[in-house]
PDB file of N, CA and C in Angstrom:
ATOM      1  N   UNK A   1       0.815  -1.205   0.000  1.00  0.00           N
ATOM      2  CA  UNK A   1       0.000   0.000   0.000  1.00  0.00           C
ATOM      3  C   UNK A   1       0.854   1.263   0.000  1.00  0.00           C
ATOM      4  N   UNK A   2       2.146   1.303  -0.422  1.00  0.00           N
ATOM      5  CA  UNK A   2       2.929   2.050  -0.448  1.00  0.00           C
ATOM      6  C   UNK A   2       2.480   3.307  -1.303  1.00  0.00           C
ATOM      7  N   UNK A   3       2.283   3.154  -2.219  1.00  0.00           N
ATOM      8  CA  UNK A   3       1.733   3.564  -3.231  1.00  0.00           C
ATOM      9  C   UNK A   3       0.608   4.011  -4.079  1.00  0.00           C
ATOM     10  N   UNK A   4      -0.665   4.265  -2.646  1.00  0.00           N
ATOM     11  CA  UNK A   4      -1.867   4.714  -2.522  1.00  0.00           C
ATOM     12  C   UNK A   4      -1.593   5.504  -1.535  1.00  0.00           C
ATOM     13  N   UNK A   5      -2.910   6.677  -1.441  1.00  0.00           N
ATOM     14  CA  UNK A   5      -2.957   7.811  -0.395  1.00  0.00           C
ATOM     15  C   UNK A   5      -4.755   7.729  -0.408  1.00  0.00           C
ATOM     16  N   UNK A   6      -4.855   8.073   0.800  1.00  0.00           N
ATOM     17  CA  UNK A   6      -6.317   8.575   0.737  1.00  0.00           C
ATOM     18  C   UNK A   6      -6.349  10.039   0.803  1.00  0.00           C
ATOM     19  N   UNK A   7      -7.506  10.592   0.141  1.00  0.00           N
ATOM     20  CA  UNK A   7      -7.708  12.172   0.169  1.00  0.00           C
ATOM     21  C   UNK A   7      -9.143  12.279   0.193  1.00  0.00           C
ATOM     22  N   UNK A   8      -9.799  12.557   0.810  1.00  0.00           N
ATOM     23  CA  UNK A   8     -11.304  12.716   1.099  1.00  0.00           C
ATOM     24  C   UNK A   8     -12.109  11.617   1.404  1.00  0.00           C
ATOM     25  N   UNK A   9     -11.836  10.457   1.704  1.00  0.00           N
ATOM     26  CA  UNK A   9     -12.299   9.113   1.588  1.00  0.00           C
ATOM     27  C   UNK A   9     -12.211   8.692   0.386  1.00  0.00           C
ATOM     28  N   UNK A  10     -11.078   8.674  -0.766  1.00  0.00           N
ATOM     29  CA  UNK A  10     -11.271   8.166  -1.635  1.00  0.00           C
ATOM     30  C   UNK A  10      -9.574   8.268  -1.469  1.00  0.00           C
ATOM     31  N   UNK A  11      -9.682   6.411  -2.472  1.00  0.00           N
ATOM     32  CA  UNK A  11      -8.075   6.153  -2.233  1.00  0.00           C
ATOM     33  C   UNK A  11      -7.405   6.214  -3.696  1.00  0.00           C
ATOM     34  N   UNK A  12      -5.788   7.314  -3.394  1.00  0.00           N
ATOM     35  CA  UNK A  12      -5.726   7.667  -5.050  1.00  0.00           C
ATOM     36  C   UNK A  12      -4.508   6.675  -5.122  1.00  0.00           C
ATOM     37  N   UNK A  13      -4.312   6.145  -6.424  1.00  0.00           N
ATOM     38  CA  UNK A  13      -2.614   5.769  -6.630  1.00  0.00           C
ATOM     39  C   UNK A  13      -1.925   6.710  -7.230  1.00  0.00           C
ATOM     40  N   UNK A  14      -0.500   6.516  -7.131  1.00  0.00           N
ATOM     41  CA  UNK A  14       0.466   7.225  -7.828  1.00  0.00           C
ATOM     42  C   UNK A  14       0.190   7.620  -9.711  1.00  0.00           C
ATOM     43  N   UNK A  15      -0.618   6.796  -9.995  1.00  0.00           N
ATOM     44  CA  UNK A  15      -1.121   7.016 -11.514  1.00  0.00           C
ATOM     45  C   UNK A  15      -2.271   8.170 -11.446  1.00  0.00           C
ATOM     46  N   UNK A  16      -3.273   8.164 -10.549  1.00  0.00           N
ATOM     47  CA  UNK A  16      -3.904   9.235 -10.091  1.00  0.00           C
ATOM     48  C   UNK A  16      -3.309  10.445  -9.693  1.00  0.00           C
ATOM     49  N   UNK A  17      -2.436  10.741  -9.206  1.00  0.00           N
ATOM     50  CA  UNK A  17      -1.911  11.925  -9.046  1.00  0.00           C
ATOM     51  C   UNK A  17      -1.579  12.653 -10.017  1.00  0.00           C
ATOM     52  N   UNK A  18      -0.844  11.341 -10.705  1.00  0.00           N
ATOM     53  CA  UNK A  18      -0.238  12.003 -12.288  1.00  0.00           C
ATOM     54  C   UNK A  18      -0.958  12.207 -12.738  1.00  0.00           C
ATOM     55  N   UNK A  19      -2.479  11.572 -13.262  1.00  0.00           N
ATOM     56  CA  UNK A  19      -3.391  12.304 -14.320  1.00  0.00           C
ATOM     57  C   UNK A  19      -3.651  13.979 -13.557  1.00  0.00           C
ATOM     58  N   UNK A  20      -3.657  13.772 -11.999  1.00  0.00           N
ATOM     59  CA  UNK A  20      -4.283  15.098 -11.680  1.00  0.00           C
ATOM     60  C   UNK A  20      -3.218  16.535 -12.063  1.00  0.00           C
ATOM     61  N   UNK A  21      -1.894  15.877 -11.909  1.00  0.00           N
ATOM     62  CA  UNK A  21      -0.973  17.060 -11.908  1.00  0.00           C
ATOM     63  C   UNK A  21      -0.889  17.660 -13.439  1.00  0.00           C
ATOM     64  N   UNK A  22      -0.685  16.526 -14.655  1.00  0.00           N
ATOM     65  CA  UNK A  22      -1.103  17.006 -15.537  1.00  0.00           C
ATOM     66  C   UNK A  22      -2.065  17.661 -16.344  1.00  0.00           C
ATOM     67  N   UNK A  23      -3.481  16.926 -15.626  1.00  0.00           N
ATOM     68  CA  UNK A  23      -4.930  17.539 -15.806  1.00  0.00           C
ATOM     69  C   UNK A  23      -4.622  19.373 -15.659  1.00  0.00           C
ATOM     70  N   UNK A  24      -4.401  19.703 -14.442  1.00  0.00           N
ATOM     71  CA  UNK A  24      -3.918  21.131 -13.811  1.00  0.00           C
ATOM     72  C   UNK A  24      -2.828  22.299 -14.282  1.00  0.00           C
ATOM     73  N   UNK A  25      -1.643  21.070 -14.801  1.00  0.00           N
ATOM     74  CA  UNK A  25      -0.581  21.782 -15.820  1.00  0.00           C
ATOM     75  C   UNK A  25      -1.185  22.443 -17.349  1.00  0.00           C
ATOM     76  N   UNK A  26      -2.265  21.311 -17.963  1.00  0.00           N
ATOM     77  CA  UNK A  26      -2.762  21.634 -18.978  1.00  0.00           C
ATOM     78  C   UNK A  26      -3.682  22.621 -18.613  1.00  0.00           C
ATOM     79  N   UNK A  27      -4.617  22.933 -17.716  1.00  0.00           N
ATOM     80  CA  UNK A  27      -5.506  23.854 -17.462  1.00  0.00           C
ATOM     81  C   UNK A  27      -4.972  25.283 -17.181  1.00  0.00           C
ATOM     82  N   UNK A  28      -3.557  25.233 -16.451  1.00  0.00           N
ATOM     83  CA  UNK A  28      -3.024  26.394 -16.247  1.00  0.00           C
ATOM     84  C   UNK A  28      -2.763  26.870 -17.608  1.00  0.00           C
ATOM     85  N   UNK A  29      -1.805  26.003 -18.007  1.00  0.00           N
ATOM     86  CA  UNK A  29      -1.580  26.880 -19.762  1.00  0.00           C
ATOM     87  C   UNK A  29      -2.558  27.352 -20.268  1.00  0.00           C
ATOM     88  N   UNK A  30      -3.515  26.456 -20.238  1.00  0.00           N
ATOM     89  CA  UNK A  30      -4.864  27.282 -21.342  1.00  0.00           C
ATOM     90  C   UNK A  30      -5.199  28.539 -20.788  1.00  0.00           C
ATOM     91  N   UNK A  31      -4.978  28.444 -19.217  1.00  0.00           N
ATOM     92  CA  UNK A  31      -5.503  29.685 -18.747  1.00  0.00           C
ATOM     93  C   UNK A  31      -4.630  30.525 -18.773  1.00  0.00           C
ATOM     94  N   UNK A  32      -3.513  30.342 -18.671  1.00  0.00           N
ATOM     95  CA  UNK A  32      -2.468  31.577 -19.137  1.00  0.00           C
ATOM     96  C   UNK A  32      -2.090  32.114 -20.340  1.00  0.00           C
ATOM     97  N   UNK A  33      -2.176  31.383 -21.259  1.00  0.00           N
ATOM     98  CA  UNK A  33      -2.233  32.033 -22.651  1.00  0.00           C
ATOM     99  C   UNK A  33      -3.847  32.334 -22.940  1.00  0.00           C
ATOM    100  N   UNK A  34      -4.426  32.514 -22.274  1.00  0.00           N
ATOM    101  CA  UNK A  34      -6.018  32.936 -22.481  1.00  0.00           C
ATOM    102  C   UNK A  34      -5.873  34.231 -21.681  1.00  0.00           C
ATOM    103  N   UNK A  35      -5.335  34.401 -20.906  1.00  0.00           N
ATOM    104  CA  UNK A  35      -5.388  35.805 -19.885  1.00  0.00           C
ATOM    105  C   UNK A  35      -4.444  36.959 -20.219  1.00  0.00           C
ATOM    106  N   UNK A  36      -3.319  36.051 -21.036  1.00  0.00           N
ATOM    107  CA  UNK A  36      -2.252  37.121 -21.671  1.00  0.00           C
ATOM    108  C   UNK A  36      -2.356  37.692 -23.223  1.00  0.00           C
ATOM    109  N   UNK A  37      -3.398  36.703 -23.778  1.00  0.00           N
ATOM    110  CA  UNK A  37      -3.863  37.342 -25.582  1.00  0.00           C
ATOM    111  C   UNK A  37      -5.447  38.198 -25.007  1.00  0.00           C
ATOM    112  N   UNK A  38      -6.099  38.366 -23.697  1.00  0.00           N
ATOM    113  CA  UNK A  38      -7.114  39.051 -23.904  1.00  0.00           C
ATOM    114  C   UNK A  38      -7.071  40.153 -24.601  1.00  0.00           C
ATOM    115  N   UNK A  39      -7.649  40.531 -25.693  1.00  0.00           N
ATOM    116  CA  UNK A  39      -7.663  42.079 -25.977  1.00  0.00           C
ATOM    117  C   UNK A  39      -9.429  42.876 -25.696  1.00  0.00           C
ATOM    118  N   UNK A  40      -9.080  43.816 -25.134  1.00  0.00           N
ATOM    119  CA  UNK A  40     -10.515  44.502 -24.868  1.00  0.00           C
ATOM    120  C   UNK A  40     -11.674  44.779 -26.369  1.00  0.00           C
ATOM    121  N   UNK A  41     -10.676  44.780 -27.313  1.00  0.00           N
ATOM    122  CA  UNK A  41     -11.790  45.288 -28.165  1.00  0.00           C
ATOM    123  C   UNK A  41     -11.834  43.960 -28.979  1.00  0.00           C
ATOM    124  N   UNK A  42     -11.495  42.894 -29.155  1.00  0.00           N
ATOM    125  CA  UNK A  42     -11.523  41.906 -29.562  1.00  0.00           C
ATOM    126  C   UNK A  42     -12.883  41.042 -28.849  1.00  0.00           C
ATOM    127  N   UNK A  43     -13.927  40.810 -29.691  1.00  0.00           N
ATOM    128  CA  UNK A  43     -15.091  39.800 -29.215  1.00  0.00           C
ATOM    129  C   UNK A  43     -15.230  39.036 -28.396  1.00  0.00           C
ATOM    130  N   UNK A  44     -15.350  38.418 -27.168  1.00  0.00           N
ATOM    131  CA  UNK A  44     -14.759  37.093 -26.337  1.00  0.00           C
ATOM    132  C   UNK A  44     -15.488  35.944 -27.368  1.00  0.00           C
ATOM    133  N   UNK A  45     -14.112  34.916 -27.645  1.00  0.00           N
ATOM    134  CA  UNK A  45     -14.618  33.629 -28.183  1.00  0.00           C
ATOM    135  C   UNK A  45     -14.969  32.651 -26.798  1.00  0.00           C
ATOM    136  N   UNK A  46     -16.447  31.980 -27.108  1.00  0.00           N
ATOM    137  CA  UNK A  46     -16.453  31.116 -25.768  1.00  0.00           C
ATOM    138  C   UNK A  46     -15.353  29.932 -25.929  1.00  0.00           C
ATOM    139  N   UNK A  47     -15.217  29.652 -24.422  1.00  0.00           N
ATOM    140  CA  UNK A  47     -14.219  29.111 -24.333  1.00  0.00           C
ATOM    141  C   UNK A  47     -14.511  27.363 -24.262  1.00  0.00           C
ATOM    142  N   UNK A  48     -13.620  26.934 -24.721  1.00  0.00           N
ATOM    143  CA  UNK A  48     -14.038  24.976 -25.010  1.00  0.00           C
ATOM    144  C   UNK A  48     -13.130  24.612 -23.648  1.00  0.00           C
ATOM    145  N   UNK A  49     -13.474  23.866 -22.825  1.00  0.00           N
ATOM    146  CA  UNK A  49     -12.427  22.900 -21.821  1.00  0.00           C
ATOM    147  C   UNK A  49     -11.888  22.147 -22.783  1.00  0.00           C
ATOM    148  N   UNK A  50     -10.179  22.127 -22.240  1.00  0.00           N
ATOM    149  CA  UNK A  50      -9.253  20.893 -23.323  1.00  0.00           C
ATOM    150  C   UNK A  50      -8.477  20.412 -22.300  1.00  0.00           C
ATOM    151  N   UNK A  51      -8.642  19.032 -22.927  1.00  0.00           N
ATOM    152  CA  UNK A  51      -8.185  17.760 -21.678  1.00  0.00           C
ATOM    153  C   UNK A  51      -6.695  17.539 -22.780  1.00  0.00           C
ATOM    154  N   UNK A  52      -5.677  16.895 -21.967  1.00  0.00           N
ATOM    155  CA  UNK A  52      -4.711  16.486 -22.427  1.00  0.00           C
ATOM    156  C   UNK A  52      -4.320  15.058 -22.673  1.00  0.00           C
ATOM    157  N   UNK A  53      -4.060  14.160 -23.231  1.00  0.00           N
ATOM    158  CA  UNK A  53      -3.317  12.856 -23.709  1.00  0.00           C
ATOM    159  C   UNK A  53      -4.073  12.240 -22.538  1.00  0.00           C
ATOM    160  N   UNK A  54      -3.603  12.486 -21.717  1.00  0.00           N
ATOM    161  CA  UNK A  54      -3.204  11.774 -20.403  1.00  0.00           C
ATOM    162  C   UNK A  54      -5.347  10.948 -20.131  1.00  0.00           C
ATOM    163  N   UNK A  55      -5.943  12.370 -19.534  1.00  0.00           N
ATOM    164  CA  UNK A  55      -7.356  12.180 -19.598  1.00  0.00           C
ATOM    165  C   UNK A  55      -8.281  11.612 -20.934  1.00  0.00           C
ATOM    166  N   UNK A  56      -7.740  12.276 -22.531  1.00  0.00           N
ATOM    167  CA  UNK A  56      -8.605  11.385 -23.694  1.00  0.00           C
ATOM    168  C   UNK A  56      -7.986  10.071 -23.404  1.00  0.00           C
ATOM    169  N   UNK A  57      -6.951   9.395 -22.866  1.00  0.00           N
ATOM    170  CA  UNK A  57      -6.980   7.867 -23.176  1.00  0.00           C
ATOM    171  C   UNK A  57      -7.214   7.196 -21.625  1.00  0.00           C
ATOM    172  N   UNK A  58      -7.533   8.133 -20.630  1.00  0.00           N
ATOM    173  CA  UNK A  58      -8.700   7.386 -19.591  1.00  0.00           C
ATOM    174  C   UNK A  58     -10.705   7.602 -20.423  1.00  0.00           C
ATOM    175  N   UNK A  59     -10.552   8.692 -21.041  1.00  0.00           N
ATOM    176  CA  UNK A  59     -11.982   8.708 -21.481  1.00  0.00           C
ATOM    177  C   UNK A  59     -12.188   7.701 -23.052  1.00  0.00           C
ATOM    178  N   UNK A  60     -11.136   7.597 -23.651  1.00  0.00           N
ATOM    179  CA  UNK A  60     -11.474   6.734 -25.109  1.00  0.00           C
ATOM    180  C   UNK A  60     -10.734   5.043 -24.109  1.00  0.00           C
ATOM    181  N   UNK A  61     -10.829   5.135 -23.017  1.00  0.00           N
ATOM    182  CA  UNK A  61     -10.387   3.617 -22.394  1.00  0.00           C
ATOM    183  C   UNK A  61      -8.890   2.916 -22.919  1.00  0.00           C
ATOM    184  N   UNK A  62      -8.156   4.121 -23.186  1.00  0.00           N
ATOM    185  CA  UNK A  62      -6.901   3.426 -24.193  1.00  0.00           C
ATOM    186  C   UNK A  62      -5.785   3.744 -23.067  1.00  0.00           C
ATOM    187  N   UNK A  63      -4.581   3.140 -23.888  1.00  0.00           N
ATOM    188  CA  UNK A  63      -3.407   3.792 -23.469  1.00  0.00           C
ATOM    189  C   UNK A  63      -2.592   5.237 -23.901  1.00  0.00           C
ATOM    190  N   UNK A  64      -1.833   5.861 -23.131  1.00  0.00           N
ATOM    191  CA  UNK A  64      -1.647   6.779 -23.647  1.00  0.00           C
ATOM    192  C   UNK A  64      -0.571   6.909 -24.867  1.00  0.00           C
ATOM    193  N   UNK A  65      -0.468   5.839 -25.351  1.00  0.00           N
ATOM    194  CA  UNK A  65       0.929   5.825 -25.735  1.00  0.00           C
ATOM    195  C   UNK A  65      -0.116   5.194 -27.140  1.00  0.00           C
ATOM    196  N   UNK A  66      -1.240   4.830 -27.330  1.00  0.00           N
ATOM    197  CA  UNK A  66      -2.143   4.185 -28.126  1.00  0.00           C
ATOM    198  C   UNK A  66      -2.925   5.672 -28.454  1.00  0.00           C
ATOM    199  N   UNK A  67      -3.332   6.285 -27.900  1.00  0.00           N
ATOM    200  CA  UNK A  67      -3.737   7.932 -28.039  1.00  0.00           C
ATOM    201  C   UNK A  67      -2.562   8.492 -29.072  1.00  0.00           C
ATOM    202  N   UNK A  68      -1.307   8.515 -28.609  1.00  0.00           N
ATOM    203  CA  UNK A  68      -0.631   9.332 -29.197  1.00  0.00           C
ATOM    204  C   UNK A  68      -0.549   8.824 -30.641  1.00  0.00           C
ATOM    205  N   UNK A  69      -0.756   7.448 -30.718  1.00  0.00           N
ATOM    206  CA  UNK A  69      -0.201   6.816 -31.858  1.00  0.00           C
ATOM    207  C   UNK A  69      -1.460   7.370 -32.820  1.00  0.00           C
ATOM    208  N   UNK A  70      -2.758   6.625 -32.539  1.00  0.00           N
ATOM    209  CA  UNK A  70      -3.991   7.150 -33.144  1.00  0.00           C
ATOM    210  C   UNK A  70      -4.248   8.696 -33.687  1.00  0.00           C
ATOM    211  N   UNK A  71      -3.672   9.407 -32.478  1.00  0.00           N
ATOM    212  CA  UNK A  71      -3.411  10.868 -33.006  1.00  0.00           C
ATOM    213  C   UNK A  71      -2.771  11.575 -34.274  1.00  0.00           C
ATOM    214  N   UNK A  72      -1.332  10.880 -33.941  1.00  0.00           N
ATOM    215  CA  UNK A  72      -0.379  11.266 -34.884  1.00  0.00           C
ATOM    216  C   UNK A  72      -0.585  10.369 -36.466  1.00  0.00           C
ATOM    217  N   UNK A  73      -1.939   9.318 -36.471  1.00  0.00           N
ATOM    218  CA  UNK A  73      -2.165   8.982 -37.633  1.00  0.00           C
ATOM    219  C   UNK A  73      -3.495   9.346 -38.256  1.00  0.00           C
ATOM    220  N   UNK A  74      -4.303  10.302 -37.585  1.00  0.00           N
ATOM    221  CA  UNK A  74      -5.170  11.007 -38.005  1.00  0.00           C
ATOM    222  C   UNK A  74      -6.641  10.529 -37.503  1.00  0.00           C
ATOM    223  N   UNK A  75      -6.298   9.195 -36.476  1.00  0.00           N
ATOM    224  CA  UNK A  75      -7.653   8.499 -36.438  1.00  0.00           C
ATOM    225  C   UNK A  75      -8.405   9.012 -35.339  1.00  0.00           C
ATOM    226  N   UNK A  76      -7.553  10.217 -34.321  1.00  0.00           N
ATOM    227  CA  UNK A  76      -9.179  10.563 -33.200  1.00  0.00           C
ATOM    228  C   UNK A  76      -8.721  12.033 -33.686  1.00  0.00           C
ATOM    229  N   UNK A  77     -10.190  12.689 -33.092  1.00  0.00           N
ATOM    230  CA  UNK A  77     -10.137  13.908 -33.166  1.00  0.00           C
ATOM    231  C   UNK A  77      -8.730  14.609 -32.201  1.00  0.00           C
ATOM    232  N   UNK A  78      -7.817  15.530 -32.751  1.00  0.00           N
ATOM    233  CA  UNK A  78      -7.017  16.143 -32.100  1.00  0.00           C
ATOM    234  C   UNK A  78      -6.422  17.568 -32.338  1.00  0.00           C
ATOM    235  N   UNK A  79      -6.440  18.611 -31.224  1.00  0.00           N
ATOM    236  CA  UNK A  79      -5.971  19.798 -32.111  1.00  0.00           C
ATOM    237  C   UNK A  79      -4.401  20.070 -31.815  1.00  0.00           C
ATOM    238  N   UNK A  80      -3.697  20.372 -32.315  1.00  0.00           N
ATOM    239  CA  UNK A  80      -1.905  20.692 -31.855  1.00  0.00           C
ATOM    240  C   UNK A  80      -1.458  22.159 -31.643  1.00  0.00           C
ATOM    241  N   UNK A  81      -0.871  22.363 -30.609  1.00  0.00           N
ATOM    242  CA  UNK A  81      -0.632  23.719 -30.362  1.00  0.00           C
ATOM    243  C   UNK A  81       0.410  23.968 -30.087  1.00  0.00           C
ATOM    244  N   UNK A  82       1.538  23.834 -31.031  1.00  0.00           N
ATOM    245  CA  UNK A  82       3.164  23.770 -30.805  1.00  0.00           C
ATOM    246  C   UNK A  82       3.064  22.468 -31.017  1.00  0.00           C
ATOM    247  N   UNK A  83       4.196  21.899 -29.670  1.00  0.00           N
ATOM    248  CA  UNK A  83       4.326  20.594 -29.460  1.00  0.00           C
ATOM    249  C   UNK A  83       2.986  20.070 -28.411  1.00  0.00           C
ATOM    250  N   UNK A  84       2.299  20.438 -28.351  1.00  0.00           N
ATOM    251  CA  UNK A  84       1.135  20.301 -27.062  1.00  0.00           C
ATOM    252  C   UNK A  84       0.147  19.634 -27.927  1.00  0.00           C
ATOM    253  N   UNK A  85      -0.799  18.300 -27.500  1.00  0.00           N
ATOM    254  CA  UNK A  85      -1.910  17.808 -28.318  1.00  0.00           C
ATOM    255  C   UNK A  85      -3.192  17.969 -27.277  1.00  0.00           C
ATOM    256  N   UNK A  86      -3.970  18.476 -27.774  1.00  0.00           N
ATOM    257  CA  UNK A  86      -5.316  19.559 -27.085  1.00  0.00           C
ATOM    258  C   UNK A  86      -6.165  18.846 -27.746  1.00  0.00           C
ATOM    259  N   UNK A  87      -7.215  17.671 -26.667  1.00  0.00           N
ATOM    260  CA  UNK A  87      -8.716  17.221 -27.161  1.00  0.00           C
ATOM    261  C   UNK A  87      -9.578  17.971 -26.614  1.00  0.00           C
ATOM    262  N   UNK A  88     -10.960  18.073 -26.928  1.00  0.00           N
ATOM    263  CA  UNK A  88     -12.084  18.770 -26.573  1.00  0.00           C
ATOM    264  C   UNK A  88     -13.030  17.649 -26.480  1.00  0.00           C
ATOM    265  N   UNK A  89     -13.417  17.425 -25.172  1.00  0.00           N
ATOM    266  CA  UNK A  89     -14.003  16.282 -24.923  1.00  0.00           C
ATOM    267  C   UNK A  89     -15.543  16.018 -25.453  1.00  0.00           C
ATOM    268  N   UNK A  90     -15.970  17.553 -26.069  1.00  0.00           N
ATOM    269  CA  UNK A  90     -17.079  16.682 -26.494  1.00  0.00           C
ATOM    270  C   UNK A  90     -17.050  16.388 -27.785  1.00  0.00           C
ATOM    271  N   UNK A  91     -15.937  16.591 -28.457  1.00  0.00           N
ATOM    272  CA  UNK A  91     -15.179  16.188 -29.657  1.00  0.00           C
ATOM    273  C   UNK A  91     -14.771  14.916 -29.351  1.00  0.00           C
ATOM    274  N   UNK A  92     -14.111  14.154 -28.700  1.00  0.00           N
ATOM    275  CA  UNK A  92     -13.971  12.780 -28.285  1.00  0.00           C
ATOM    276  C   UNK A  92     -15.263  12.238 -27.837  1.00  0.00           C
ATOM    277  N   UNK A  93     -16.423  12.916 -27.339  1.00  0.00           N
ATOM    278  CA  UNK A  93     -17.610  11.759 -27.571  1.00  0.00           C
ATOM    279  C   UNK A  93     -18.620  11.409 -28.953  1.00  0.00           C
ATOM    280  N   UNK A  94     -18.184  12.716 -29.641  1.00  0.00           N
ATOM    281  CA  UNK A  94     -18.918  12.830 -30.770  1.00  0.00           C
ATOM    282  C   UNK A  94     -17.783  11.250 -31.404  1.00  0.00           C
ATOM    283  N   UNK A  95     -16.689  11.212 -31.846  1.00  0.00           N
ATOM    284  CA  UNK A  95     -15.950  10.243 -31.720  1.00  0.00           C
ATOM    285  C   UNK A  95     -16.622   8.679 -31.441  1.00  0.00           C
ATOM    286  N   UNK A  96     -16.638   9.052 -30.486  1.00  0.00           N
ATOM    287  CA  UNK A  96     -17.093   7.894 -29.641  1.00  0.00           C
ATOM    288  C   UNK A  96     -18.413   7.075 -29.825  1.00  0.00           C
ATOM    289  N   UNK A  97     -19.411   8.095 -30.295  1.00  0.00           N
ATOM    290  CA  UNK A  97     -20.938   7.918 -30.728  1.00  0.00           C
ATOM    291  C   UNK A  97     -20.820   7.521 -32.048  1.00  0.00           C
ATOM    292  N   UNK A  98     -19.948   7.729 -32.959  1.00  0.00           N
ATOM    293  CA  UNK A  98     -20.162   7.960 -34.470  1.00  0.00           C
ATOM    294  C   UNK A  98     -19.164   6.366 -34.693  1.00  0.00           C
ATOM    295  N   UNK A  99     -19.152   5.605 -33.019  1.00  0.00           N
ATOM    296  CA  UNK A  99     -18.208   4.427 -33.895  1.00  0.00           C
ATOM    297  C   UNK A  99     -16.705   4.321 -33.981  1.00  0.00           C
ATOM    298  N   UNK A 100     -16.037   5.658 -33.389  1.00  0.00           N
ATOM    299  CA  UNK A 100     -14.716   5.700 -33.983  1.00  0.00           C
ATOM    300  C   UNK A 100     -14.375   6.195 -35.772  1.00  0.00           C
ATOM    301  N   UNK A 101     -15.707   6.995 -36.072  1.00  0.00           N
ATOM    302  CA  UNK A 101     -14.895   7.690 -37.282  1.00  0.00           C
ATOM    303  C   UNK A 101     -15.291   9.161 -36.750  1.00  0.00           C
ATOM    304  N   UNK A 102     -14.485   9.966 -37.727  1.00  0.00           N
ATOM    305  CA  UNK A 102     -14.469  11.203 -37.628  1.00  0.00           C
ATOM    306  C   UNK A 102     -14.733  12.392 -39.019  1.00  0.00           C
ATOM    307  N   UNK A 103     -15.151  11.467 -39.659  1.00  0.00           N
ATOM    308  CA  UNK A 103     -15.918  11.796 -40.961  1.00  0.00           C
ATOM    309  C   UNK A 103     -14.790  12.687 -41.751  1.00  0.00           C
ATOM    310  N   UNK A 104     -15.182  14.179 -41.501  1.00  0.00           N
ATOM    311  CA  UNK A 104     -14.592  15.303 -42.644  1.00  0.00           C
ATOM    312  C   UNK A 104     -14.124  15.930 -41.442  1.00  0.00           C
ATOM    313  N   UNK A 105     -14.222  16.006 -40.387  1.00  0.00           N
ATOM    314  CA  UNK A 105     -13.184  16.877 -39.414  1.00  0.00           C
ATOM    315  C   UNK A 105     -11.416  16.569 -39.511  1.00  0.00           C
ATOM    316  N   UNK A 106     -11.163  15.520 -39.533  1.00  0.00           N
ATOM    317  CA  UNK A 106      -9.865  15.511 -39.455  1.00  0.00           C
ATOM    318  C   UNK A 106      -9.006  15.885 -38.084  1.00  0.00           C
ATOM    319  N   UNK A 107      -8.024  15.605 -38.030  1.00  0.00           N
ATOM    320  CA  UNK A 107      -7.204  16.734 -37.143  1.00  0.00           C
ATOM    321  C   UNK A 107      -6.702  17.911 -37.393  1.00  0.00           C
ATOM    322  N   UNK A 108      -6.893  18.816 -36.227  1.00  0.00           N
ATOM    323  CA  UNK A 108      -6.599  20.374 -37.288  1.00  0.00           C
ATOM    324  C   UNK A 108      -4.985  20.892 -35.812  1.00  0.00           C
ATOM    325  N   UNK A 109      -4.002  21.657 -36.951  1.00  0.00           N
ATOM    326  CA  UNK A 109      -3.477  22.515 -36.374  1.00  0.00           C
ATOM    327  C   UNK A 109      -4.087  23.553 -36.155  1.00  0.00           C
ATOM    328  N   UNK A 110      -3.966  24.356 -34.943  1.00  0.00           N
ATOM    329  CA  UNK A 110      -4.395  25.356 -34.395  1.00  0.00           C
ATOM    330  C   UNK A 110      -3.661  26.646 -34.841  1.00  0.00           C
ATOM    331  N   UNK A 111      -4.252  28.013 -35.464  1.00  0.00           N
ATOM    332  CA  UNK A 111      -3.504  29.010 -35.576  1.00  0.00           C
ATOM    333  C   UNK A 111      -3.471  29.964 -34.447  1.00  0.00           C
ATOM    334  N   UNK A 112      -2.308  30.693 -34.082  1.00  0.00           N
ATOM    335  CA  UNK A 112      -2.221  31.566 -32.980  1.00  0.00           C
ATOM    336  C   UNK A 112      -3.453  31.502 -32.691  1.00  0.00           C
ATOM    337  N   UNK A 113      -4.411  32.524 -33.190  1.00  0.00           N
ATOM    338  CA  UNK A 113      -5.644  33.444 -32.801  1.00  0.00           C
ATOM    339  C   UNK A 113      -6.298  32.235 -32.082  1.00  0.00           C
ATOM    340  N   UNK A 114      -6.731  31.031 -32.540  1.00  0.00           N
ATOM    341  CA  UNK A 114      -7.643  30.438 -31.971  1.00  0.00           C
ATOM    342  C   UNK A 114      -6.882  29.639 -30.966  1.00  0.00           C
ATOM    343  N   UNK A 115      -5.485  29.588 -31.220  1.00  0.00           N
ATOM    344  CA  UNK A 115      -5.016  29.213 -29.786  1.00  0.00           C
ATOM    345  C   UNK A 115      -4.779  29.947 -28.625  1.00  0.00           C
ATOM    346  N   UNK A 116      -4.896  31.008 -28.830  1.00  0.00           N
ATOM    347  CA  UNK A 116      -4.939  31.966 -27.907  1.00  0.00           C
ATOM    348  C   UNK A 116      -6.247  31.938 -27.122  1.00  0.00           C
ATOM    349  N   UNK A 117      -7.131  31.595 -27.703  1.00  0.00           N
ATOM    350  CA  UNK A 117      -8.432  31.719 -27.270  1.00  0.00           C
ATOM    351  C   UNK A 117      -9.126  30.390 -26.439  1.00  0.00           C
ATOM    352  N   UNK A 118      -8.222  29.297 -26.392  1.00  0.00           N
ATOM    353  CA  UNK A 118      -8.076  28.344 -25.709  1.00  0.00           C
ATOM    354  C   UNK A 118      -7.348  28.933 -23.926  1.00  0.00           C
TER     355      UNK A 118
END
């Protein structure tokens, strides 16, 4: 039991932490490059929650290393922002409902503007 903790009555493992620390790393970025491109006279785009690697292959039930692969061959929905791969989870259920295809969406690189807006 080395290697479990409890935190609220619920017992986490060391794999749990990691999804959480990364879950939080990815949320900070979005939120920091979202707070530093605000411009006042610029429209607010609403904003999408984006989960990272780590969470789409606890939600598509895979591995993460099976995510990345699927990704980098065009087969789940994924957006790229630099080196960073950004899902939108209700883009991974639409995914998910349709069977595992993704019709005419594709994977898209992200340009500044709309990554900023993440």
């Amino acid at each position: 039991m080395k290697n479990k903790l409890i935190i609220l009555d619920r017992e986490l493992t060391v794999e749990d932490l990691s999804f959480i620390v990364q879950n939080l790393a990815d949320r900070l970025s979005c939120l920091e490059s979202a707070n530093t491109s605000h411009h006042p006279l610029r429209e607010a785009e609403p904003i999408r929650r984006t989960i990272g690697p780590y969470e789409a292959a606890r939600m598509l039930g895979l591995s993460r290393s099976r995510v990345y692969v699927l990704s980098s061959q065009g087969k789940i929905p994924v957006h790229k922002v630099g080196n960073r791969l950004l899902f939108f989870p209700d883009d991974l259920e639409k995914y998910i409902r349709s069977g595992g295809s993704m019709g005419q969406q594709g994977n898209k690189i992200l340009n500044k503007k709309k990554a900023d807006a993440l």
